[in-house]
C-alpha atoms as a PDB file:
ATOM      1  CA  UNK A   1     -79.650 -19.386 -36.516  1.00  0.00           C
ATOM      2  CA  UNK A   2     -77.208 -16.900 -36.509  1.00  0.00           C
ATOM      3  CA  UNK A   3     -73.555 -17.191 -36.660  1.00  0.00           C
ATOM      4  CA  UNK A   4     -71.488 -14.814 -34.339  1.00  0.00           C
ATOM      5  CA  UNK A   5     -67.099 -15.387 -35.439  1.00  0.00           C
ATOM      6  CA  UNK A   6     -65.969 -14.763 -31.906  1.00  0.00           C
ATOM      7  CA  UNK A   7     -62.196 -15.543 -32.787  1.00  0.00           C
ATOM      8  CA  UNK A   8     -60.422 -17.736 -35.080  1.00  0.00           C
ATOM      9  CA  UNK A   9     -61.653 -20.881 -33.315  1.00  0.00           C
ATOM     10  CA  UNK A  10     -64.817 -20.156 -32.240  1.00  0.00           C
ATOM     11  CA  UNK A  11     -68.448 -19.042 -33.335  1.00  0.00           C
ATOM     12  CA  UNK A  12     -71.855 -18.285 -30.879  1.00  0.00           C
ATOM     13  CA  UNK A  13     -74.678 -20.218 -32.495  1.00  0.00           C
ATOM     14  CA  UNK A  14     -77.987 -17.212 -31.864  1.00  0.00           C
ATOM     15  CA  UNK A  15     -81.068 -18.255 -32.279  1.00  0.00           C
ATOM     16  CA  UNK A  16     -83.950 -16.257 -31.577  1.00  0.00           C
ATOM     17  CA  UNK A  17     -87.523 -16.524 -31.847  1.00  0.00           C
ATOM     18  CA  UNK A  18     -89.955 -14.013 -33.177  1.00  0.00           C
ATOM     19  CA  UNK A  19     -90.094 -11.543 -29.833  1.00  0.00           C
ATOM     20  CA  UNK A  20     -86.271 -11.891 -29.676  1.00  0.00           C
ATOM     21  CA  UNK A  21     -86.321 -14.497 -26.724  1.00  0.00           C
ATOM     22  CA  UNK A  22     -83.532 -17.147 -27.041  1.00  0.00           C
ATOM     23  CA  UNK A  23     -84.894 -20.314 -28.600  1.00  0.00           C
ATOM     24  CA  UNK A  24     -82.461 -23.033 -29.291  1.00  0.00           C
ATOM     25  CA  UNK A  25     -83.455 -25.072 -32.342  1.00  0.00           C
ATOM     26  CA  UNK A  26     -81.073 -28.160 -31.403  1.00  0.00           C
ATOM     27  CA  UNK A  27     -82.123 -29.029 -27.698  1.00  0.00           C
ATOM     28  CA  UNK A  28     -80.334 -31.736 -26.798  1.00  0.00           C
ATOM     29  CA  UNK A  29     -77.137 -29.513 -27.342  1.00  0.00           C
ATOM     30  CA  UNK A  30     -76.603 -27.523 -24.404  1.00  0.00           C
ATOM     31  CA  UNK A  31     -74.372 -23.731 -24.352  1.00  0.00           C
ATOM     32  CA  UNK A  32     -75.366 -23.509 -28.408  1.00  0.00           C
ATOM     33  CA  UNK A  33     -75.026 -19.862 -27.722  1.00  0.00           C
ATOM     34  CA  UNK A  34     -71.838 -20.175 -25.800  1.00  0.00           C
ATOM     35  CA  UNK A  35     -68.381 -19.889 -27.336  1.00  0.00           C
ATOM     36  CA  UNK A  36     -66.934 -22.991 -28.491  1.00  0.00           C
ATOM     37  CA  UNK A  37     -64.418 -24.527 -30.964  1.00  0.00           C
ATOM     38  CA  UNK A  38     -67.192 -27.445 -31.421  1.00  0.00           C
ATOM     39  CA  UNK A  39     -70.203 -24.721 -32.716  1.00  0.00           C
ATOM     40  CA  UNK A  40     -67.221 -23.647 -34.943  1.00  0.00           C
ATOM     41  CA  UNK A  41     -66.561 -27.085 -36.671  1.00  0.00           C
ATOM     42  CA  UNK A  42     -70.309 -27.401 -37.048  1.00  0.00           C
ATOM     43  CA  UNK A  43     -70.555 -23.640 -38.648  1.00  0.00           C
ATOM     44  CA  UNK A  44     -67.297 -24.066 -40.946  1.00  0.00           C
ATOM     45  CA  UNK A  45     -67.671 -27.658 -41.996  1.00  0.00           C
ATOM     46  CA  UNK A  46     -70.694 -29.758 -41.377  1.00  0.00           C
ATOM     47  CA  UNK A  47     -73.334 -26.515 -41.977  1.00  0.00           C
ATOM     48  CA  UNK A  48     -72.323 -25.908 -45.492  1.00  0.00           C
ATOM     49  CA  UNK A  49     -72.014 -30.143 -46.296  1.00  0.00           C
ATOM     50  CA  UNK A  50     -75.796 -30.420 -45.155  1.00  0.00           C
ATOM     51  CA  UNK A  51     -77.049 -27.175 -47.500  1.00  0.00           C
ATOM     52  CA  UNK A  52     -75.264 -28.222 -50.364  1.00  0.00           C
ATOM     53  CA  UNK A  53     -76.263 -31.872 -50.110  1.00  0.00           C
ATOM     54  CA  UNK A  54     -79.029 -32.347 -48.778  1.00  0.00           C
ATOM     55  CA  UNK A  55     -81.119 -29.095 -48.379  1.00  0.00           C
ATOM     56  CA  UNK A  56     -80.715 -28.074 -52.089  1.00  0.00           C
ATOM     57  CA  UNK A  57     -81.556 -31.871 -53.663  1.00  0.00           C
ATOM     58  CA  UNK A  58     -84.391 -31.988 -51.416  1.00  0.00           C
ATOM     59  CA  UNK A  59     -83.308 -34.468 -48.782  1.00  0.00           C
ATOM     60  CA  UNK A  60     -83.616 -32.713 -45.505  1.00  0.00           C
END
């Protein structure tokens, strides 16, 4: 997943597969790779919440 700032307010989720075709790792949330204050929220507050506690204590 890459994180495109497209403003202030918004971020495009990217996520790409290994020949550069669009693959969306969350399906059952369409226009990921649209811009959108809601891909924003996820990349400035709930993103960083999951690595710090769960990824790095081994949770998720």
């Amino acid at each position: 997943m890459c994180p495109f700032t497209v403003s202030r307010s918004s971020v495009v989720l990217a996520e790409f597969d290994d020949r550069y075709r669009p693959k969306p790792s969350i399906p059952f949330w369409p226009g990921l790779a649209k811009e959108n204050r809601g891909t924003f929220i996820a990349d400035r507050y709930v993103l960083p919440w999951v690595y710090w506690n769960l990824i790095l204590q081994g949770r998720a």
